[in-house]
Protein backbone atom coordinates (compact mmCIF):
# COMPACT_ATOMS: atom_id res chain seq x y z
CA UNK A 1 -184.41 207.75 -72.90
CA UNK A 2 -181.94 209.08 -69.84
CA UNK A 3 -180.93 206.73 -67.28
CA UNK A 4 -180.79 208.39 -63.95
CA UNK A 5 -177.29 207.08 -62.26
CA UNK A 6 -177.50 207.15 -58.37
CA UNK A 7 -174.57 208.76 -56.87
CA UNK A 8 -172.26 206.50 -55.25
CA UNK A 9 -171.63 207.36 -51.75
CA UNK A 10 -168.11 207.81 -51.03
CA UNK A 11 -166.06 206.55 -48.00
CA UNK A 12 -165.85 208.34 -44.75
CA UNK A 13 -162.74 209.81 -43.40
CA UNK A 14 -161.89 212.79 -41.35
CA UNK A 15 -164.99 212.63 -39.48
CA UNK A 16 -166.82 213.31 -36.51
CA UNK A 17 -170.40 211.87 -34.80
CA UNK A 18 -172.18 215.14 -33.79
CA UNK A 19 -175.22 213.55 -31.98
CA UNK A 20 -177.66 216.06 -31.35
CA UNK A 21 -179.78 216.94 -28.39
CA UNK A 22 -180.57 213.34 -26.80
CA UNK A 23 -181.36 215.07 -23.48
CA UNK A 24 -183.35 213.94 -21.10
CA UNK A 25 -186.31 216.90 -21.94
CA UNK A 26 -186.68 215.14 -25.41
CA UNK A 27 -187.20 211.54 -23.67
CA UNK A 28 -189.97 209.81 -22.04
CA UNK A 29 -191.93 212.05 -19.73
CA UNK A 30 -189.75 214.88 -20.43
CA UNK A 31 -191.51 218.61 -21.31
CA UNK A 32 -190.15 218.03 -24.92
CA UNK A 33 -191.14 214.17 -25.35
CA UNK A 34 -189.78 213.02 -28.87
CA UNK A 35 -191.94 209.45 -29.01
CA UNK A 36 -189.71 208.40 -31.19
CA UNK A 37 -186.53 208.48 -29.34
CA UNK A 38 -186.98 205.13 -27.78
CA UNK A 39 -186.94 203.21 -31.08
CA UNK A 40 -183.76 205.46 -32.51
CA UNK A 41 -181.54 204.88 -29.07
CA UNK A 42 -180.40 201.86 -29.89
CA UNK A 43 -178.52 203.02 -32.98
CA UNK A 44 -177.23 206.00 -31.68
CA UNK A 45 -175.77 204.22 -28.57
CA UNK A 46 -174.48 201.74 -31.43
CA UNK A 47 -173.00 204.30 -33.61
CA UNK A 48 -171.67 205.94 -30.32
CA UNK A 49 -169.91 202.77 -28.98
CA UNK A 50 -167.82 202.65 -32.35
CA UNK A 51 -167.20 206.28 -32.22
CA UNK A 52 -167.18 207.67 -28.59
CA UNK A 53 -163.52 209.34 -29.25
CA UNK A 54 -165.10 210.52 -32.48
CA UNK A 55 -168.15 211.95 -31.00
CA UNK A 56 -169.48 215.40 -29.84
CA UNK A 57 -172.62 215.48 -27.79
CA UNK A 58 -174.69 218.51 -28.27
CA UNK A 59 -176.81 220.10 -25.71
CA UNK A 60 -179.81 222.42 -25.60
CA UNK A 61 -179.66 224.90 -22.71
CA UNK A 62 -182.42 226.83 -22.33
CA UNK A 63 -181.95 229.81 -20.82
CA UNK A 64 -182.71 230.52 -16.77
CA UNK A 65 -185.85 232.85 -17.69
CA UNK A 66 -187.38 233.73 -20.80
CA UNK A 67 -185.67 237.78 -20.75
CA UNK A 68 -182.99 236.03 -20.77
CA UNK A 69 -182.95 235.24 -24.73
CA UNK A 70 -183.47 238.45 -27.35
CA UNK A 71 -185.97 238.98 -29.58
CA UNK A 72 -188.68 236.19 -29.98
CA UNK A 73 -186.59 233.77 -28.63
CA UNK A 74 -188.25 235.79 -25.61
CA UNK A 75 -191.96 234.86 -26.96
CA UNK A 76 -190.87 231.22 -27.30
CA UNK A 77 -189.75 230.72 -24.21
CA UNK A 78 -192.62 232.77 -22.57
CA UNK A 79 -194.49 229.70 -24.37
CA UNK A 80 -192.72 227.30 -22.91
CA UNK A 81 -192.10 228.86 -19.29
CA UNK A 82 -192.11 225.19 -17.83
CA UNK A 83 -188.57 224.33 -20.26
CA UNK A 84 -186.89 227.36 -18.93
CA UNK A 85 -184.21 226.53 -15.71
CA UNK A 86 -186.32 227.84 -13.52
CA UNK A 87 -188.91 225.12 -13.55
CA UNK A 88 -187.44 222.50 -15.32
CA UNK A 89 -186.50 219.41 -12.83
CA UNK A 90 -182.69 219.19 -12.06
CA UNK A 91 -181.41 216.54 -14.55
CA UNK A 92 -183.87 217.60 -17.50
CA UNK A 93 -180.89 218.88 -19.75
CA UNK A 94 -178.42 215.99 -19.32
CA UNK A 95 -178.07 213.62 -21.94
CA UNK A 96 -179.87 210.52 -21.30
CA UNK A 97 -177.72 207.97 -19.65
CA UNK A 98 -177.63 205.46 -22.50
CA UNK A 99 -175.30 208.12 -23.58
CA UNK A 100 -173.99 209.87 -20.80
CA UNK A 101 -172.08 206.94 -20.17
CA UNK A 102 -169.53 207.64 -23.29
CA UNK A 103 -168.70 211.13 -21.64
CA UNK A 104 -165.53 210.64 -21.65
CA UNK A 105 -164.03 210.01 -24.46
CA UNK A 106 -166.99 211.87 -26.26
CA UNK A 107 -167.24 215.72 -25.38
CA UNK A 108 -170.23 217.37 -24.53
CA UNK A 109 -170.71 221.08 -26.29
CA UNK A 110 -173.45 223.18 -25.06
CA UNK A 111 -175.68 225.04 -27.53
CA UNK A 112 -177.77 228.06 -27.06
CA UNK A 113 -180.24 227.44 -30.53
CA UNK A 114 -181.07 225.46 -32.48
CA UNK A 115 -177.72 224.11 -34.43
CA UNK A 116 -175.01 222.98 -32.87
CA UNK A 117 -173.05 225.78 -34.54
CA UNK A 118 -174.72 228.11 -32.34
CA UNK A 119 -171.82 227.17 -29.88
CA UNK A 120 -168.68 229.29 -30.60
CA UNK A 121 -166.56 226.14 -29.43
CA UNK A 122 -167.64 223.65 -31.98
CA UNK A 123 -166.86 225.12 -35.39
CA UNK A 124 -162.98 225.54 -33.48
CA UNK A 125 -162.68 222.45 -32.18
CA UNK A 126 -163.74 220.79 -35.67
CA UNK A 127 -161.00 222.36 -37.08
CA UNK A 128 -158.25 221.64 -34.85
CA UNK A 129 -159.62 218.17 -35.44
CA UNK A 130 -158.87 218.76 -38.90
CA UNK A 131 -162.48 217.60 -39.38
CA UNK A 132 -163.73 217.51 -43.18
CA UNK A 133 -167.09 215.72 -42.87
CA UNK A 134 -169.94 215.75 -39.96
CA UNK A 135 -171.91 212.29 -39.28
CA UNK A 136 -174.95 213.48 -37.82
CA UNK A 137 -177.92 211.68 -35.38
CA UNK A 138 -179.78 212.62 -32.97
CA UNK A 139 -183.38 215.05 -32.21
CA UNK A 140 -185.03 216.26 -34.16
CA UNK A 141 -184.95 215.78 -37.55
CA UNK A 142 -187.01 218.87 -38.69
CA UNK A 143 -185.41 221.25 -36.26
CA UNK A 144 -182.39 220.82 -34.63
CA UNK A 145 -180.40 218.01 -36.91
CA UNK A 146 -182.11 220.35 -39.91
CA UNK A 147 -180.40 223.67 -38.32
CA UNK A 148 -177.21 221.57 -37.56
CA UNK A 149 -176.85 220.26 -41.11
CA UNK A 150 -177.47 223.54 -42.94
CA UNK A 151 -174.91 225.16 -40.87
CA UNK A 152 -172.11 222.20 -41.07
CA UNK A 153 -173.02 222.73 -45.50
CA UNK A 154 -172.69 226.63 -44.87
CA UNK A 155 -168.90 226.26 -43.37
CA UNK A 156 -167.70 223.55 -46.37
CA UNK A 157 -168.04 220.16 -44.27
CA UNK A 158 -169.56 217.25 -45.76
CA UNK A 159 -172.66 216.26 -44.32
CA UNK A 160 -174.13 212.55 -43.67
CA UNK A 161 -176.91 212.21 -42.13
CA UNK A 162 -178.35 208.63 -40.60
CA UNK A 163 -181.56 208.32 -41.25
CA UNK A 164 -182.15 205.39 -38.65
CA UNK A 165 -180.37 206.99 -36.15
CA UNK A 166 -182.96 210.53 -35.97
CA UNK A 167 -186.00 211.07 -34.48
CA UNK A 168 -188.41 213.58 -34.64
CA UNK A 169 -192.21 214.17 -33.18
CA UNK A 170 -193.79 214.38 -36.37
CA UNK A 171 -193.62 211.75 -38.83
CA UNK A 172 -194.74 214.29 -41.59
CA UNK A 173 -191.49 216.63 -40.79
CA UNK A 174 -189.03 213.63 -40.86
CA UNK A 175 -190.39 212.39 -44.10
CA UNK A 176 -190.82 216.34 -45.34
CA UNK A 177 -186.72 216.42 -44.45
CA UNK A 178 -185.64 213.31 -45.55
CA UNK A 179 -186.81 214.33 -48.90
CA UNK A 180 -185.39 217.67 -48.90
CA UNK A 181 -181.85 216.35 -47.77
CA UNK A 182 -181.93 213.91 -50.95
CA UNK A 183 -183.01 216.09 -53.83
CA UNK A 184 -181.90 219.46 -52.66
CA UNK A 185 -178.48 219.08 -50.95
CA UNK A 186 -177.04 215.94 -53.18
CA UNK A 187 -173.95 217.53 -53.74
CA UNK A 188 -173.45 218.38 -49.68
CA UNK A 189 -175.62 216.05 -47.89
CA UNK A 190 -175.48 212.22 -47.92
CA UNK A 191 -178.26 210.22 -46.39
CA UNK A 192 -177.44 206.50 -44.86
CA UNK A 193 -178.52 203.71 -42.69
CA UNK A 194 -176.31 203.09 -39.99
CA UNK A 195 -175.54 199.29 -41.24
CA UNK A 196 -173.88 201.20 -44.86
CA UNK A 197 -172.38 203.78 -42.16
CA UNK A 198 -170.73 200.87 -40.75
CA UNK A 199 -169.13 199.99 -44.32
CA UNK A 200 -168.59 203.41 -45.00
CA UNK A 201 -167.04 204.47 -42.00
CA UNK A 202 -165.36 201.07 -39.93
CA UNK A 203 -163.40 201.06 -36.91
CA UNK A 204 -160.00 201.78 -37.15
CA UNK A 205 -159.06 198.25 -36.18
CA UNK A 206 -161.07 197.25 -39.12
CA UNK A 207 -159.01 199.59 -41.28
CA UNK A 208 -156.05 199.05 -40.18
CA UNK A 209 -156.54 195.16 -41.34
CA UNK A 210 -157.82 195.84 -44.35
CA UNK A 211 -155.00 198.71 -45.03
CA UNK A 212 -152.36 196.04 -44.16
CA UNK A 213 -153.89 193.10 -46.76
């Protein structure tokens, strides 16, 4: 009878915290409310703290009008008239100030779709961070992290993806992705809590005292 070994998940180096989308129109009373973004703040802001020269902010700007996005990018947005800059309140595409608050050190990259790598500056900037692997959190797990992490796999950087640290409006698509990300994309993609992130990936204080026992 096979044993079935799980894969080991190797230490993190060379990284950077992409933390997607935690705008205000994915919050509480916002035209995109993501209920579960309340119970995943705390981690983020937690991973954030550790990382804020580490991470990269993404935001989703929708576009002034709906013409102003081709092809049915144009129906979407004729869908959701009130997300479009002409009716959304001022303030509705900042991060949320749990966050905010890390800008600077962290840098904020603006993002036409759905990945982040719809933004010609991050793919750039990752490399003249000589970045090799992409720690992603952030909204939502079954759209914008998904579209995130399948580009990050497309261009060669590892992927891991905390699982405590996403949410999502539909439990059924974060369980759905969760899934996929484990038994699909093993060999690009791993999946962690942010307590093994913290193990995986410590402060550089941390690993500078354990480099110098």
């Amino acid at each position: 009878m096979m044993t079935l070994v799980k894969n080991t998940v190797q230490p993190i180096a060379d990284a950077v915290h992409i933390c997607v989308d935690m705008q205000n129109i994915f919050a509480k009373g916002g035209v995109w409310e993501t209920p579960w973004m309340d119970r995943v703040l705390p981690a983020i802001v937690a991973l954030t703290a550790a990382k804020a020269e580490r991470t990269v902010f993404t935001r989703f700007i929708t576009p002034e009008t709906a013409d102003k996005r081709p092809g049915r990018w144009q129906q979407y947005f004729r869908r959701w008239a009130q997300a479009t800059r002409a009716h959304l309140a001022p303030g509705q595409l900042e991060l949320v100030p749990e966050l905010e608050r890390f800008v600077p050190p962290a840098l904020v990259v603006d993002k036409p779709g759905y990945s982040a790598f719809s933004s010609p500056r991050l793919y750039p900037l990752l490399v003249q961070r000589n970045v090799g692997t992409v720690v992603l959190s952030g909204t939502e797990t079954d759209v914008c992290v998904l579209a995130t992490a399948l580009g990050a796999v497309d261009f060669g950087f590892r992927v891991v993806i905390v699982e405590d640290a996403l949410c999502s409006s539909l439990d059924a698509g974060h369980d759905a992705l969760m899934t996929l990300y484990r038994n699909r994309f093993s060999e690009q993609i791993d999946v962690v809590t942010l307590d093994e992130l913290k193990v995986l990936w410590p402060d550089e204080d941390a690993r500078r005292m354990a480099a110098s026992r």
